[in-house]
PDB file of N, CA and C in Angstrom:
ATOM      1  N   UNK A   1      70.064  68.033 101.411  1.00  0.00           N
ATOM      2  CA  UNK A   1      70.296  66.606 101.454  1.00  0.00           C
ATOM      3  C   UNK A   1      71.166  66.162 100.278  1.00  0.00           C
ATOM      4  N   UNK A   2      70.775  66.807  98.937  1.00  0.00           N
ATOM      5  CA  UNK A   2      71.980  66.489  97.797  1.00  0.00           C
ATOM      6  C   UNK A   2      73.239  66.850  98.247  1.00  0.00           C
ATOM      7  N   UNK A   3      73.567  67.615  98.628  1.00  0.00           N
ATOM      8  CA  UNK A   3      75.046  68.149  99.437  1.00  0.00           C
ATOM      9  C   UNK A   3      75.828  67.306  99.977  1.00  0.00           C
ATOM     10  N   UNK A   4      74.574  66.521 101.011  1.00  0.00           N
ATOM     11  CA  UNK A   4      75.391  65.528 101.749  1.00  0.00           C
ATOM     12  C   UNK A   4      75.711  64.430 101.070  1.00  0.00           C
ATOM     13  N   UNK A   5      74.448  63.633 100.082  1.00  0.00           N
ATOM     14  CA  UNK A   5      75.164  62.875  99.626  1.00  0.00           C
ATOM     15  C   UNK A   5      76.166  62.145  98.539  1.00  0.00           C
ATOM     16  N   UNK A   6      76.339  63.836  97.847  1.00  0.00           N
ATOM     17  CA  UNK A   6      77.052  64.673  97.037  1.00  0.00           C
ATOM     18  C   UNK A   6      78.072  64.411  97.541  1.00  0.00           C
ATOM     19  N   UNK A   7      78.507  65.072  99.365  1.00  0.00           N
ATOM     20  CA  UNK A   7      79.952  65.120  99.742  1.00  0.00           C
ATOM     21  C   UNK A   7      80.319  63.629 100.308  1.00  0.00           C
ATOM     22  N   UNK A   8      79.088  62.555 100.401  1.00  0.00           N
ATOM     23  CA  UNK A   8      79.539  61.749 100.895  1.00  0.00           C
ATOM     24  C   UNK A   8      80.215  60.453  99.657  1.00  0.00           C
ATOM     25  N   UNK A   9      79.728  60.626  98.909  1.00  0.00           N
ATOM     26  CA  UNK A   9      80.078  59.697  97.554  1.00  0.00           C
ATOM     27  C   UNK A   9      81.807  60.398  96.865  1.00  0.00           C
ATOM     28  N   UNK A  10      81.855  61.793  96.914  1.00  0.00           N
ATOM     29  CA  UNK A  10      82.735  62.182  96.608  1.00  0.00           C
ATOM     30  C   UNK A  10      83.709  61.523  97.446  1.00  0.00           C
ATOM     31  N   UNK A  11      83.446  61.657  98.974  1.00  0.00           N
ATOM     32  CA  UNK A  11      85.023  61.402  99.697  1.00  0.00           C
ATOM     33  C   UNK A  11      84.951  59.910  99.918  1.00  0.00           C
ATOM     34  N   UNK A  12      83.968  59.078  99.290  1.00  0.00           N
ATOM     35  CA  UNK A  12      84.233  57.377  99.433  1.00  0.00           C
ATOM     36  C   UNK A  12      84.822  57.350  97.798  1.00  0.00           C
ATOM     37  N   UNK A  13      85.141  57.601  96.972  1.00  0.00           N
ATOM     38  CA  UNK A  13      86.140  58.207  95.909  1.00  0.00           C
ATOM     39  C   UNK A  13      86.946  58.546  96.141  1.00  0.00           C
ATOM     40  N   UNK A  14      87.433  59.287  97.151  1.00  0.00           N
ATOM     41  CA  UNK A  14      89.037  60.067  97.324  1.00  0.00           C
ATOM     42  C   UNK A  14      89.737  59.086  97.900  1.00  0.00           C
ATOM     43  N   UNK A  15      88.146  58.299  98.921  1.00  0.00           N
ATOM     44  CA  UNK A  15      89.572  57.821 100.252  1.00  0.00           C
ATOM     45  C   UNK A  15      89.642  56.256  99.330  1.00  0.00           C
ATOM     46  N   UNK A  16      88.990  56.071  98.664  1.00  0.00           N
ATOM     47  CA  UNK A  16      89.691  54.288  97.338  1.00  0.00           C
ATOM     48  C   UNK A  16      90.260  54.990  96.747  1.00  0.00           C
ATOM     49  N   UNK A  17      90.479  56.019  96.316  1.00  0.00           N
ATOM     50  CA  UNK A  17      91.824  56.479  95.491  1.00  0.00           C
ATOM     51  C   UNK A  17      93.037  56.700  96.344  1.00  0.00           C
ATOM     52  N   UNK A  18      93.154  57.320  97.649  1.00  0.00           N
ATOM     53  CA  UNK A  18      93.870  57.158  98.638  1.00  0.00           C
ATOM     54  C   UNK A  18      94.770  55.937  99.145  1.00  0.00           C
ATOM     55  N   UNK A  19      93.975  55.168  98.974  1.00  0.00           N
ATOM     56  CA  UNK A  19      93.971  53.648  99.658  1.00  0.00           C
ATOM     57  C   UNK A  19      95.004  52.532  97.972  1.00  0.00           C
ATOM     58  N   UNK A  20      94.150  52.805  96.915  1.00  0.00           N
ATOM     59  CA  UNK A  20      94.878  52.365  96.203  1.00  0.00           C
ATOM     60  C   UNK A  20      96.230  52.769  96.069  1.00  0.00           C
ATOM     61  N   UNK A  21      96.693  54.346  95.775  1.00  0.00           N
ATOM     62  CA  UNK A  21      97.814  54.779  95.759  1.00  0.00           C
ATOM     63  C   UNK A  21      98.365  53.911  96.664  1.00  0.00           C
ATOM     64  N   UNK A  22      97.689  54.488  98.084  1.00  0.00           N
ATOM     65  CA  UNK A  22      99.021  53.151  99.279  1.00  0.00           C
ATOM     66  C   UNK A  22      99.569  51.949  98.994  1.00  0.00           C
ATOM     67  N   UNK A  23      98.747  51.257  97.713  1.00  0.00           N
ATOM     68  CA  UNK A  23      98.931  49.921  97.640  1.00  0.00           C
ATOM     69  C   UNK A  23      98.178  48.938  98.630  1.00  0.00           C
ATOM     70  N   UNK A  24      96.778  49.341  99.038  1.00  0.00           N
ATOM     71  CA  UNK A  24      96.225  48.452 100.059  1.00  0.00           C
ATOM     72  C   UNK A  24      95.277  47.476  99.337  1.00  0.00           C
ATOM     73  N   UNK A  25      94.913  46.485 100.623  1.00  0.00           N
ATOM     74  CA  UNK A  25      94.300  45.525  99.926  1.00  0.00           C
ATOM     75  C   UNK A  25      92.737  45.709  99.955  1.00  0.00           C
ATOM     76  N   UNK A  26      91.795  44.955  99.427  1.00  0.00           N
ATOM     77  CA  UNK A  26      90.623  45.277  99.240  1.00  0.00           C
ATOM     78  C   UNK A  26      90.125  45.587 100.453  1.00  0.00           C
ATOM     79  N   UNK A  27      90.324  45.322 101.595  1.00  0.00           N
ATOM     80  CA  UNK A  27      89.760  45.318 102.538  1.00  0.00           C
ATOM     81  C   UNK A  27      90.558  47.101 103.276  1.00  0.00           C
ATOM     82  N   UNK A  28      91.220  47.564 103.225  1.00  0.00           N
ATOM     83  CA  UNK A  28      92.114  48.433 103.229  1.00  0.00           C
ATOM     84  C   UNK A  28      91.402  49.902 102.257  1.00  0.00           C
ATOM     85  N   UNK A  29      91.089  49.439 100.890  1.00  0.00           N
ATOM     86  CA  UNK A  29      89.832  50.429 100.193  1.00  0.00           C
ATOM     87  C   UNK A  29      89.159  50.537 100.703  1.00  0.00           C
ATOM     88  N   UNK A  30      88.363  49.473 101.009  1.00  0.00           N
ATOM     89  CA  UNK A  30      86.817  49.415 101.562  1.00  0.00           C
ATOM     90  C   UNK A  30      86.735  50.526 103.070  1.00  0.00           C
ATOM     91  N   UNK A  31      87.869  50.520 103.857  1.00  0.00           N
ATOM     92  CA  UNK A  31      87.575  50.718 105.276  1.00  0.00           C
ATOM     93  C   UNK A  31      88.489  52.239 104.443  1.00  0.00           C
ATOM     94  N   UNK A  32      89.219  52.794 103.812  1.00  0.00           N
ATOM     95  CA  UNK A  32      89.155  54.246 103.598  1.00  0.00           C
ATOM     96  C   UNK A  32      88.384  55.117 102.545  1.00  0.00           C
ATOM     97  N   UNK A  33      87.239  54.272 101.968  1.00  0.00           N
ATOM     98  CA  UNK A  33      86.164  54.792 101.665  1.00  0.00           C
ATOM     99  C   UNK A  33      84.904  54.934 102.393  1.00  0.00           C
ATOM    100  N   UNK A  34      85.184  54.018 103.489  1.00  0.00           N
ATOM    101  CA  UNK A  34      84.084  54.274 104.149  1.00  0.00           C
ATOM    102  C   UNK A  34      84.467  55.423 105.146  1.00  0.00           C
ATOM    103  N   UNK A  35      85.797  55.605 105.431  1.00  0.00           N
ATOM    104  CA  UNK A  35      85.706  56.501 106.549  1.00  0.00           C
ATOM    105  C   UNK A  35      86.722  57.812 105.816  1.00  0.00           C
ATOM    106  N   UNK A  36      86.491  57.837 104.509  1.00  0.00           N
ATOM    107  CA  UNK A  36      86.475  59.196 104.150  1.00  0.00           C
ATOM    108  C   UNK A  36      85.176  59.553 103.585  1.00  0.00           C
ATOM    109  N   UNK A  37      83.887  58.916 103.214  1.00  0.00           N
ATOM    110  CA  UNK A  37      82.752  59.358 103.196  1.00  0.00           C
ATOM    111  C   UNK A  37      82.353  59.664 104.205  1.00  0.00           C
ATOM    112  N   UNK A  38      82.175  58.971 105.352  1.00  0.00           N
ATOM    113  CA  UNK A  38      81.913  59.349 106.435  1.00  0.00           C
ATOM    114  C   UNK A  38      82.270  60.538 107.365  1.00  0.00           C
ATOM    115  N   UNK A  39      83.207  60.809 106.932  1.00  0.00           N
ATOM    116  CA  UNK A  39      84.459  62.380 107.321  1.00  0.00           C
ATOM    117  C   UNK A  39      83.502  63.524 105.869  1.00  0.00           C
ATOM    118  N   UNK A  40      83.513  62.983 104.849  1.00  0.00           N
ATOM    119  CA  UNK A  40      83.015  64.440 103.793  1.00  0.00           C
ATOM    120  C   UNK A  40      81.399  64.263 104.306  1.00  0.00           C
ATOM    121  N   UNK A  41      80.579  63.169 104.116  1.00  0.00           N
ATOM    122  CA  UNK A  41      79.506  63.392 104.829  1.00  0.00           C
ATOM    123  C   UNK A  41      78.601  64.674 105.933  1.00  0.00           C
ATOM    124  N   UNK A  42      79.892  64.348 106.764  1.00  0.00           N
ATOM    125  CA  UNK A  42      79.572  65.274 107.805  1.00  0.00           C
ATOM    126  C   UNK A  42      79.696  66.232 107.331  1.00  0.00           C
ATOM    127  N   UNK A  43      81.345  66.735 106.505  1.00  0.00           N
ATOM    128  CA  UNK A  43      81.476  68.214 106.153  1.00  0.00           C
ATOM    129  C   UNK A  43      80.408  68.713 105.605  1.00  0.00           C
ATOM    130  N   UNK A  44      79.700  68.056 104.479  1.00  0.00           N
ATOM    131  CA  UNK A  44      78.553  68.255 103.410  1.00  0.00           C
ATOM    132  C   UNK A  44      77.583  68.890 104.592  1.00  0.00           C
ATOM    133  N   UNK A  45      76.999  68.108 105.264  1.00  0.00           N
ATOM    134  CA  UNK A  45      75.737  68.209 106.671  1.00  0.00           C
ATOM    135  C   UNK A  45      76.117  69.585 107.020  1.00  0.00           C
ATOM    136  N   UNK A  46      77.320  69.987 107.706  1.00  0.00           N
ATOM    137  CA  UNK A  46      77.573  71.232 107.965  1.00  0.00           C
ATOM    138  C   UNK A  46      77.734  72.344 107.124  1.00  0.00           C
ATOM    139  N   UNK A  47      77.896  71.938 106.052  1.00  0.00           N
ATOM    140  CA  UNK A  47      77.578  73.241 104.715  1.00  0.00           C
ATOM    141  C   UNK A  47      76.516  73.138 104.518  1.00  0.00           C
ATOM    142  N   UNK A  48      75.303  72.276 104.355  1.00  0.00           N
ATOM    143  CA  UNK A  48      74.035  72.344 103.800  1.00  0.00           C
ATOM    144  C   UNK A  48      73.331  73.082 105.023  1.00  0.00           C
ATOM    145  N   UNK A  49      74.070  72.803 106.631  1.00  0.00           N
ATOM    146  CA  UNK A  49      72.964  73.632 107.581  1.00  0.00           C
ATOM    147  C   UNK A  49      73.346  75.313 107.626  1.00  0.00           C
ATOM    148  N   UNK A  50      74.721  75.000 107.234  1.00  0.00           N
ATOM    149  CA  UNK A  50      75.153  76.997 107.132  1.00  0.00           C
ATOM    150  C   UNK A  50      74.375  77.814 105.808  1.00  0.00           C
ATOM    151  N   UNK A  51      74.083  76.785 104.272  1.00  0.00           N
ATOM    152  CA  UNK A  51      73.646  77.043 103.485  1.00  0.00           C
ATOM    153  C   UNK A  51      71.738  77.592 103.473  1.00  0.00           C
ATOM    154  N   UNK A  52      71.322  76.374 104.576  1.00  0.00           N
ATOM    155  CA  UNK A  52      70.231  76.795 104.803  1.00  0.00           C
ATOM    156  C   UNK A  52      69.859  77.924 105.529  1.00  0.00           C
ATOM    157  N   UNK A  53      70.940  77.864 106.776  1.00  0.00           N
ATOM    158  CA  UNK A  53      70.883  79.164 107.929  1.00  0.00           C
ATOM    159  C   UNK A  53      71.036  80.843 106.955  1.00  0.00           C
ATOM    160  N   UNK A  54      71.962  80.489 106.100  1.00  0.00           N
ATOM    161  CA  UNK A  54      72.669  82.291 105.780  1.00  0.00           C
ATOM    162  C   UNK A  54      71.939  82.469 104.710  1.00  0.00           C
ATOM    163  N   UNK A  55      71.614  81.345 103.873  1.00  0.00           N
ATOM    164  CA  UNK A  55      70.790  81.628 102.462  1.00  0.00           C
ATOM    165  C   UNK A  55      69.249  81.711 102.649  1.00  0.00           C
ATOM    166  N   UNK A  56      68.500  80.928 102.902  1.00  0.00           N
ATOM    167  CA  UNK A  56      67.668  80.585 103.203  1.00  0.00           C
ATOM    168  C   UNK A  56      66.768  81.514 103.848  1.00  0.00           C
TER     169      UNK A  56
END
């Protein structure tokens, strides 16, 4: 569960850093942090279930 919300905080960070570079407006951050957390989220979910499956 740290994984996920490890990968999900990380990529709502990338995608407002993303979004700023573009020059967007607040509303423009907001909607590519939410849907690059939402995109690393998942990735995280799928490493923590391979992590549990192969390690575990």
């Amino acid at each position: 569960m740290v994984v996920v919300l490890g990968m999900a905080i990380l990529g709502a960070i990338l995608g407002a850093i993303t979004a700023r570079k573009r020059k967007g407006s607040g509303a423009d951050i907001a909607q590519y942090a939410a849907g690059y957390g939402i995109a690393f989220a998942l990735l995280g979910l799928v490493l923590s279930l391979l992590l549990v499956r192969f390690v575990v």
